[in-house]
PDB file of N, CA and C in Angstrom:
ATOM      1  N   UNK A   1     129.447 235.025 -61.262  1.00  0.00           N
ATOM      2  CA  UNK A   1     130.486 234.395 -62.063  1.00  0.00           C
ATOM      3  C   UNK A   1     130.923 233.116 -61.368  1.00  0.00           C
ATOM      4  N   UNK A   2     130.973 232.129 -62.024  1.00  0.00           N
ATOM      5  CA  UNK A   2     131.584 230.721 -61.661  1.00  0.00           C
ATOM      6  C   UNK A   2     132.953 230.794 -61.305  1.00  0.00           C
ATOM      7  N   UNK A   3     132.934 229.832 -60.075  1.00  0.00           N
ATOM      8  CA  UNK A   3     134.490 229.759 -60.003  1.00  0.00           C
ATOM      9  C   UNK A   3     135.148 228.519 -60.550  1.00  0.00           C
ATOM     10  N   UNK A   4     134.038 228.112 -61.228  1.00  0.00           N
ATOM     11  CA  UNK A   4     134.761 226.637 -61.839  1.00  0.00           C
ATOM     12  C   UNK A   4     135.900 226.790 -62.760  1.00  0.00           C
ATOM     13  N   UNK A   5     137.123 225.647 -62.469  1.00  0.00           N
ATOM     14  CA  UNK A   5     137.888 225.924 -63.686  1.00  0.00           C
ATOM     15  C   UNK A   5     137.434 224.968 -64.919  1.00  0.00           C
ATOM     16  N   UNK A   6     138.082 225.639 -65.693  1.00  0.00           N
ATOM     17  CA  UNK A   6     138.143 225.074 -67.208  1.00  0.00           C
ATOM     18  C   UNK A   6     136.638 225.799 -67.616  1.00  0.00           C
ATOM     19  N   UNK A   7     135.896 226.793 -67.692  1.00  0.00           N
ATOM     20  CA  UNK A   7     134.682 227.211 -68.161  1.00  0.00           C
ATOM     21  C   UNK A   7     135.432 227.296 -69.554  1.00  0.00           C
ATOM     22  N   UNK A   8     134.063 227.292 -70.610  1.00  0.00           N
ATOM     23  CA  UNK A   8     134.484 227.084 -72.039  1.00  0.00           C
ATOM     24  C   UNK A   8     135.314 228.661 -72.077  1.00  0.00           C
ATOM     25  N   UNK A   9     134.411 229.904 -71.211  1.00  0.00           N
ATOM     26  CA  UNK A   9     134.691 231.358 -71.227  1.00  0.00           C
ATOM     27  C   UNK A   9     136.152 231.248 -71.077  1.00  0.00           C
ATOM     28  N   UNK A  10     137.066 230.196 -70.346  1.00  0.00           N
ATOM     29  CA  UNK A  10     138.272 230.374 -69.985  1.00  0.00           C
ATOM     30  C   UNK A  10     138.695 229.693 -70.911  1.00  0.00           C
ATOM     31  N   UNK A  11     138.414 229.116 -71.396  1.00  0.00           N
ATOM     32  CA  UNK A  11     139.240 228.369 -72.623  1.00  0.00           C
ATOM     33  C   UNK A  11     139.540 228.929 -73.502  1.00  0.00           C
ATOM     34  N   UNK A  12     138.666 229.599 -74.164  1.00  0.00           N
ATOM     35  CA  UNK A  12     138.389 230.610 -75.472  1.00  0.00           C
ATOM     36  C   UNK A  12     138.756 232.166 -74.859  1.00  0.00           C
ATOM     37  N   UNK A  13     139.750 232.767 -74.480  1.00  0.00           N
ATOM     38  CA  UNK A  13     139.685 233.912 -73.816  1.00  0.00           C
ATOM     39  C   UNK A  13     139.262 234.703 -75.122  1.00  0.00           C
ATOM     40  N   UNK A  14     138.341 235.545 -75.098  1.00  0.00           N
ATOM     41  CA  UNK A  14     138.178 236.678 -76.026  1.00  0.00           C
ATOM     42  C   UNK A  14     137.300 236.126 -76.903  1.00  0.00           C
ATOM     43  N   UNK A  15     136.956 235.269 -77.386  1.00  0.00           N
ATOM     44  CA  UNK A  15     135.916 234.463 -78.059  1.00  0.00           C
ATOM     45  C   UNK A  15     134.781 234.388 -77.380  1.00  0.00           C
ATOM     46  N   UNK A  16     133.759 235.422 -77.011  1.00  0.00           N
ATOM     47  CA  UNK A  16     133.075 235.345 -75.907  1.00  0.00           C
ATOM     48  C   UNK A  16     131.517 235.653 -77.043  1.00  0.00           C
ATOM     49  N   UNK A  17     131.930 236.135 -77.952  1.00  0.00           N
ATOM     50  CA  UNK A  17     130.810 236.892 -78.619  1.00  0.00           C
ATOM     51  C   UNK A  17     130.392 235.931 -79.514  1.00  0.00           C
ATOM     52  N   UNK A  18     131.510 234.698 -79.900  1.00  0.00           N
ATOM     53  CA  UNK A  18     131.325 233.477 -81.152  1.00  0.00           C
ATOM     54  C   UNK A  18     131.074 232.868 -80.310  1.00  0.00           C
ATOM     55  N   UNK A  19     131.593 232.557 -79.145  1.00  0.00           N
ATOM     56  CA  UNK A  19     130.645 231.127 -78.785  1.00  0.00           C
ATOM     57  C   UNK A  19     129.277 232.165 -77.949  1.00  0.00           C
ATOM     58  N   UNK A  20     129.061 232.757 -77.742  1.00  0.00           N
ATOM     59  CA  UNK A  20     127.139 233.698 -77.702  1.00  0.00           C
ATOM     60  C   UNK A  20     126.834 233.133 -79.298  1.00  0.00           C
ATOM     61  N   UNK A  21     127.563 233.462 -80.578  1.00  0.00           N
ATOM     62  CA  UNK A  21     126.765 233.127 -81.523  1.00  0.00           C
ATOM     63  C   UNK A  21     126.503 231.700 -82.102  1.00  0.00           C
ATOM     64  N   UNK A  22     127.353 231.190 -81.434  1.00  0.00           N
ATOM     65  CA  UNK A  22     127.397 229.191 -81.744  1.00  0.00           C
ATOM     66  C   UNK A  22     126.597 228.643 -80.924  1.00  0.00           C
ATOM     67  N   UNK A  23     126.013 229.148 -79.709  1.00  0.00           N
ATOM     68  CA  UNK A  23     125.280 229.279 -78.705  1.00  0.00           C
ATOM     69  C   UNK A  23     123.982 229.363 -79.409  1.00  0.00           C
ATOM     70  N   UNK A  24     123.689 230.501 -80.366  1.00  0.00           N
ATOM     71  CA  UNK A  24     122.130 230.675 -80.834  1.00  0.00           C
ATOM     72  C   UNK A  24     121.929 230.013 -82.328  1.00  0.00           C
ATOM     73  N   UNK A  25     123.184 229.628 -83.262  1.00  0.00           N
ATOM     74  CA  UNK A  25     122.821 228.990 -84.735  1.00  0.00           C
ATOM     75  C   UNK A  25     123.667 227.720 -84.704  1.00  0.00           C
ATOM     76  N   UNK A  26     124.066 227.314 -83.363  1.00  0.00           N
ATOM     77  CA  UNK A  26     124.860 225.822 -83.832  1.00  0.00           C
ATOM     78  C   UNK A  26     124.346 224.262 -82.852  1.00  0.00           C
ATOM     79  N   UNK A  27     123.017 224.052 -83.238  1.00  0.00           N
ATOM     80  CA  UNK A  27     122.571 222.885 -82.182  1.00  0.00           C
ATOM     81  C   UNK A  27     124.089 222.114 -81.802  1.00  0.00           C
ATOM     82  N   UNK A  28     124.713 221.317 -82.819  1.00  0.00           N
ATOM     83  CA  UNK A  28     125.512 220.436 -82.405  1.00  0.00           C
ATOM     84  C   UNK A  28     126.823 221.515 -80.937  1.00  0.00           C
ATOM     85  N   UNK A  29     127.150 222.464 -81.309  1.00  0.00           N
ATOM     86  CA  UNK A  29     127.873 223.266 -80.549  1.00  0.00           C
ATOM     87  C   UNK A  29     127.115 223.140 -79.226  1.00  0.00           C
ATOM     88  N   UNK A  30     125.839 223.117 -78.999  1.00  0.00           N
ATOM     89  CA  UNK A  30     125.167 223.369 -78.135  1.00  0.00           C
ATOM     90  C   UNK A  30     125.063 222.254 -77.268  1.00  0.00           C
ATOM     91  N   UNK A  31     124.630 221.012 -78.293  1.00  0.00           N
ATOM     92  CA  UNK A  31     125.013 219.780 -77.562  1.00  0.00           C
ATOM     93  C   UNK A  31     125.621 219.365 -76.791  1.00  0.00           C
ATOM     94  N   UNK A  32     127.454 219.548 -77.982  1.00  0.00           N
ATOM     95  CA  UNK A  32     128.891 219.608 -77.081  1.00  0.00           C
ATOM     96  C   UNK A  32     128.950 220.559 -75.638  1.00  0.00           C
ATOM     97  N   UNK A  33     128.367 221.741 -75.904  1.00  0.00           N
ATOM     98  CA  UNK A  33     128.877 222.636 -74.632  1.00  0.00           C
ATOM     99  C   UNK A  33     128.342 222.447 -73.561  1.00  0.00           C
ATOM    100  N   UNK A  34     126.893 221.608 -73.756  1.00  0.00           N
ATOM    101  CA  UNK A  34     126.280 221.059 -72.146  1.00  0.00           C
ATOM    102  C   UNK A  34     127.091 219.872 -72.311  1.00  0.00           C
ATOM    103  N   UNK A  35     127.165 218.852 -72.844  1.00  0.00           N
ATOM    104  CA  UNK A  35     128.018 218.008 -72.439  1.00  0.00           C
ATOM    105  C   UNK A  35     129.249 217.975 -71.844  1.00  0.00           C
ATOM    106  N   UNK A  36     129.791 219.116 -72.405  1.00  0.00           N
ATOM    107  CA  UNK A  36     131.152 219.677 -71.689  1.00  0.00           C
ATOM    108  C   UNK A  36     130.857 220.388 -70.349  1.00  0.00           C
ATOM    109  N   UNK A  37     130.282 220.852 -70.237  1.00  0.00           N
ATOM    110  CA  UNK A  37     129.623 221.670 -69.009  1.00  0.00           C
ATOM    111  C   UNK A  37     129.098 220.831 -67.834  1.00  0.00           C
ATOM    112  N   UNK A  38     128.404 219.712 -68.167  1.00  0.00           N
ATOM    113  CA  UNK A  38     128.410 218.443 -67.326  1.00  0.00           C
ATOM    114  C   UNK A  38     129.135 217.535 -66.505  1.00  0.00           C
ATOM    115  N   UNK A  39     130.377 217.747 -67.917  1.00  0.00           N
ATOM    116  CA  UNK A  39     131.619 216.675 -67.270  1.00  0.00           C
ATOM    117  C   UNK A  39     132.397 218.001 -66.383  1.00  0.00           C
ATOM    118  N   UNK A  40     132.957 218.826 -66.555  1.00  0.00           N
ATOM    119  CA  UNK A  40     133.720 219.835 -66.151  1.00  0.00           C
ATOM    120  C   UNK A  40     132.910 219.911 -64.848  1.00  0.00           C
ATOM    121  N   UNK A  41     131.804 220.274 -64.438  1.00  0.00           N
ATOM    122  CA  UNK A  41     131.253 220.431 -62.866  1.00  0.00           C
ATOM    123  C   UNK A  41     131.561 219.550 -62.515  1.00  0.00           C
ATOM    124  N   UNK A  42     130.933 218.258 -63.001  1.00  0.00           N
ATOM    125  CA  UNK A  42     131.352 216.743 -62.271  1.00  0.00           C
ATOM    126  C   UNK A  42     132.562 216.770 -61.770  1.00  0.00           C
ATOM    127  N   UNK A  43     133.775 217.105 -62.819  1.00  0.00           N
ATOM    128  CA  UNK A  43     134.809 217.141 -61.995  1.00  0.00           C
ATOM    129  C   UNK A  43     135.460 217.836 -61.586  1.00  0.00           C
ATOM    130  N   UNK A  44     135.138 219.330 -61.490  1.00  0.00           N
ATOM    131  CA  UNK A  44     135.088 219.798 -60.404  1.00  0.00           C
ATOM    132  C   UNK A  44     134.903 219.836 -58.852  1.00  0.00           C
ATOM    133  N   UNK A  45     133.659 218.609 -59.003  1.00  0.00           N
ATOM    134  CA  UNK A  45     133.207 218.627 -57.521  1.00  0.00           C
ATOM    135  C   UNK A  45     134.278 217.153 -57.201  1.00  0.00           C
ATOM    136  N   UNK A  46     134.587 216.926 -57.781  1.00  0.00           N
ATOM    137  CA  UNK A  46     135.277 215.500 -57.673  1.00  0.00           C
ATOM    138  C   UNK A  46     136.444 216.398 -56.819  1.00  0.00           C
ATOM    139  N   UNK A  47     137.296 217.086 -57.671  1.00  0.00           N
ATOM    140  CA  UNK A  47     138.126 217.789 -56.818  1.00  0.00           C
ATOM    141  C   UNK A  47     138.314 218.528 -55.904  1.00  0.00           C
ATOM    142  N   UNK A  48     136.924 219.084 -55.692  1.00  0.00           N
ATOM    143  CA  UNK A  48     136.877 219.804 -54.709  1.00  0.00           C
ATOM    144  C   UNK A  48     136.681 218.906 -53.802  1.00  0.00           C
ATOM    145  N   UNK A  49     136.570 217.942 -53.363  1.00  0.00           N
ATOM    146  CA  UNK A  49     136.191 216.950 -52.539  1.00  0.00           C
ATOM    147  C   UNK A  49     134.685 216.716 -52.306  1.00  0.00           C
ATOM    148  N   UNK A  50     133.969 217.488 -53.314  1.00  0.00           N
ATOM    149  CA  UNK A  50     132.433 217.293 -52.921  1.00  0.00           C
ATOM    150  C   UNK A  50     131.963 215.887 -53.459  1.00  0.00           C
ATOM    151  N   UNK A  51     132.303 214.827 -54.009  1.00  0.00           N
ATOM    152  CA  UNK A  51     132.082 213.317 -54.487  1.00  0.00           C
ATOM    153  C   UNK A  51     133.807 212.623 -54.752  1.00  0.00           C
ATOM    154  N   UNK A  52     133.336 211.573 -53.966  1.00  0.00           N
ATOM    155  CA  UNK A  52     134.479 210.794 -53.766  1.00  0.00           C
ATOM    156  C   UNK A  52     134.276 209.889 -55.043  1.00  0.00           C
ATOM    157  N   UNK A  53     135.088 209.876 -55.922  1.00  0.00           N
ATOM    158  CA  UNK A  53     135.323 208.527 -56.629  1.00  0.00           C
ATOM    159  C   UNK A  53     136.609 208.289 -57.189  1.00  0.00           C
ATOM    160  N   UNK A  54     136.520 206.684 -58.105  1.00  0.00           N
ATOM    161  CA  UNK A  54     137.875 205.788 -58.225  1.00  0.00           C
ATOM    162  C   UNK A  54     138.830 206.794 -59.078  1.00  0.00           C
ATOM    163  N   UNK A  55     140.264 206.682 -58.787  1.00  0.00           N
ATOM    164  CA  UNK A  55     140.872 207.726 -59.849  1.00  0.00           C
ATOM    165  C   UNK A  55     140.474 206.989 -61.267  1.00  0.00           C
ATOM    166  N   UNK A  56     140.503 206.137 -61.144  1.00  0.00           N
ATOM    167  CA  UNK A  56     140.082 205.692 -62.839  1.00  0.00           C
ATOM    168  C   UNK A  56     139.134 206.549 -63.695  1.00  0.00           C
ATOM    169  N   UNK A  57     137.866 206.632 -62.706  1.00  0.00           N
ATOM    170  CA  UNK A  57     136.476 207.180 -63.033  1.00  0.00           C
ATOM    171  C   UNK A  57     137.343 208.273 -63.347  1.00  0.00           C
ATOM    172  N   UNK A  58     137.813 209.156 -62.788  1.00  0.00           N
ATOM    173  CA  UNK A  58     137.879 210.391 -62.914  1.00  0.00           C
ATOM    174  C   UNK A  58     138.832 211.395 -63.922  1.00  0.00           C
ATOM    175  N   UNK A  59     139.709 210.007 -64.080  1.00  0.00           N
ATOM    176  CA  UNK A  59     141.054 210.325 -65.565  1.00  0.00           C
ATOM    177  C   UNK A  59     139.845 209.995 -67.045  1.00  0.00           C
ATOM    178  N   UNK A  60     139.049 208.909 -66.486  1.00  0.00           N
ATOM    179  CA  UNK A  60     137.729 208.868 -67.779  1.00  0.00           C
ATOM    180  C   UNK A  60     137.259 210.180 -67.962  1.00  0.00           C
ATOM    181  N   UNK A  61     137.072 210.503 -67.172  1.00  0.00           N
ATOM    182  CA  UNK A  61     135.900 212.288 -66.973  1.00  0.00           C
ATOM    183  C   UNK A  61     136.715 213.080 -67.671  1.00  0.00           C
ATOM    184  N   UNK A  62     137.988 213.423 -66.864  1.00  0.00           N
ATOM    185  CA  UNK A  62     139.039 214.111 -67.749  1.00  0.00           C
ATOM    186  C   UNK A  62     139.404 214.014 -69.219  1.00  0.00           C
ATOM    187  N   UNK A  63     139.265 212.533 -69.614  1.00  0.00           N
ATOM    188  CA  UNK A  63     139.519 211.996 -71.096  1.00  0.00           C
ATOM    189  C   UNK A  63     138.308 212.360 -71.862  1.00  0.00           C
ATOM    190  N   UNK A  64     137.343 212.816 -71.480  1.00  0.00           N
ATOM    191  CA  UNK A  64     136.124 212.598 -71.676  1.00  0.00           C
ATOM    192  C   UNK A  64     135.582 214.484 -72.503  1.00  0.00           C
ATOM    193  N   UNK A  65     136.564 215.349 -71.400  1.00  0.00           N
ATOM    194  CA  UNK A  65     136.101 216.675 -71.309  1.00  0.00           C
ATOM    195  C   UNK A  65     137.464 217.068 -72.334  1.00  0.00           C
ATOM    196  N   UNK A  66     138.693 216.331 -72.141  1.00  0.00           N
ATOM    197  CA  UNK A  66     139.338 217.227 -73.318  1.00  0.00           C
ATOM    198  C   UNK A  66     138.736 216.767 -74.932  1.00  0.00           C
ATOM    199  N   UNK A  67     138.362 215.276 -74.841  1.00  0.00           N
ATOM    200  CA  UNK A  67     137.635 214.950 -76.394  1.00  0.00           C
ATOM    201  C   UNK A  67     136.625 216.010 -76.967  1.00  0.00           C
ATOM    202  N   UNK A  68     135.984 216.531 -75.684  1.00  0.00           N
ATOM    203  CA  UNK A  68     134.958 217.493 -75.925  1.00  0.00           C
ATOM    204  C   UNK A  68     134.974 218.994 -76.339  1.00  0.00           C
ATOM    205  N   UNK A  69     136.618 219.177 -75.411  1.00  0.00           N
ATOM    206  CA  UNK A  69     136.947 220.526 -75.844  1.00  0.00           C
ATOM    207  C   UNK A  69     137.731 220.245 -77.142  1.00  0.00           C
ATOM    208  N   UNK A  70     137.715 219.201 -77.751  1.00  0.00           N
ATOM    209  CA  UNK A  70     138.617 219.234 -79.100  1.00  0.00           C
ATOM    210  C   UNK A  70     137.574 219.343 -79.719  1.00  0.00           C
ATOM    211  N   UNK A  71     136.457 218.272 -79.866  1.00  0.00           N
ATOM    212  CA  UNK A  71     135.283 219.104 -80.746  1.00  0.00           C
ATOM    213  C   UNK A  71     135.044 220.094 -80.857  1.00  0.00           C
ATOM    214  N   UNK A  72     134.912 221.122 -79.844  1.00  0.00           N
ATOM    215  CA  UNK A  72     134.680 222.312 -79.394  1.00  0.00           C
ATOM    216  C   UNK A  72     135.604 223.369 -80.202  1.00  0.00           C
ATOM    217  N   UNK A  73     136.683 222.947 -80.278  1.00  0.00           N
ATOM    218  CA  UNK A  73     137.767 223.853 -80.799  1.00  0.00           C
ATOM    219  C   UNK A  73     137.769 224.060 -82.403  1.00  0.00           C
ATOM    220  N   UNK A  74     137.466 222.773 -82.464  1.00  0.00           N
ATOM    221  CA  UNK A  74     137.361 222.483 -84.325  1.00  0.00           C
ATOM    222  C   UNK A  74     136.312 223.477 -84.914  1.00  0.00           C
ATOM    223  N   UNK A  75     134.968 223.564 -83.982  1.00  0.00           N
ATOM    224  CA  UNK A  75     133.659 224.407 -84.244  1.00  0.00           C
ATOM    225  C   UNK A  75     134.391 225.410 -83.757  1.00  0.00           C
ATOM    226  N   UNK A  76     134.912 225.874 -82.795  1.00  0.00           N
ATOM    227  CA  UNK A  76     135.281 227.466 -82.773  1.00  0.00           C
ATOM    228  C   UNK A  76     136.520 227.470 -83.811  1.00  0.00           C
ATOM    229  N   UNK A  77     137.469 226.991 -84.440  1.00  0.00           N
ATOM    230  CA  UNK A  77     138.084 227.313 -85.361  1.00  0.00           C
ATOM    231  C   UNK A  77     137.516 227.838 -86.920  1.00  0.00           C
ATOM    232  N   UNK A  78     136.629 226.533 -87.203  1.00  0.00           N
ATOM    233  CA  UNK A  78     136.019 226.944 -88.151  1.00  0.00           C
ATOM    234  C   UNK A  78     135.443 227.825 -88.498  1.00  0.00           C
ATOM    235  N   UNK A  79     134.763 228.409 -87.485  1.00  0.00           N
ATOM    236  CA  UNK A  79     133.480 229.228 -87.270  1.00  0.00           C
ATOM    237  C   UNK A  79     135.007 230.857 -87.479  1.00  0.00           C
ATOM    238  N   UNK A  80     135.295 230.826 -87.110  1.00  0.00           N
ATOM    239  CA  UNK A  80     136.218 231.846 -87.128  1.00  0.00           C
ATOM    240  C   UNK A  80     136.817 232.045 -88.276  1.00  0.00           C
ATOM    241  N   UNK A  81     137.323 230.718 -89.124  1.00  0.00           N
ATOM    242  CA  UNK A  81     137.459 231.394 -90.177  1.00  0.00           C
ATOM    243  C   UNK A  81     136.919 231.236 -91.552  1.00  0.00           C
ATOM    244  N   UNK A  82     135.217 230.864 -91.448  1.00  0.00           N
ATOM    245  CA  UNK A  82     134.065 231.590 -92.117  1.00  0.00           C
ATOM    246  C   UNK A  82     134.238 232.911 -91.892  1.00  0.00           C
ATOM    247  N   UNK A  83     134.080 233.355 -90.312  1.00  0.00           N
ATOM    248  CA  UNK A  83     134.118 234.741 -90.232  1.00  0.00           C
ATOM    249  C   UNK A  83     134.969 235.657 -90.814  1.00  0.00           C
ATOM    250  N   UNK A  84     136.163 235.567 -91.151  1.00  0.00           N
ATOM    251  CA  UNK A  84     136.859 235.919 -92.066  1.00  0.00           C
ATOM    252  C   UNK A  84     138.149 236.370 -91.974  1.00  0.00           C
TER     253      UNK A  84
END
């Protein structure tokens, strides 16, 4: 188990089984969630002190990963209430 924060798993508490299924029938979901998954390590390691960079860069990264988890949310909203 990752100790990274912000995993999508922590975002979505209990939504573990819709995003497994947005995971196997939603390319664009899939897109977003490595993209999100990209920026979130990145800055992770930023904070952890494992890469030094400008705070600028790094409020971008941040600006970058909540745009992503808003996409993200819209597809797990929706998707939820198709489901019914």
């Amino acid at each position: 188990m990752s100790n990274t924060p912000h995993e999508l798993a922590d975002e979505f508490p209990g939504d573990q089984a819709l995003l497994h299924d947005l995971k196997l029938n939603d390319n664009h979901f899939v897109m977003l969630a490595d993209r999100y998954h990209e920026v979130n390590d990145e800055i992770h390691r930023i904070d952890a002190g494992i890469e030094n960079t400008p705070d600028d860069y790094t409020e971008t990264l941040k600006k970058r990963r909540l745009g992503l988890l808003d996409e993200i949310s819209a597809i797990v909203s929706r998707a939820k209430a198709e489901a019914g």
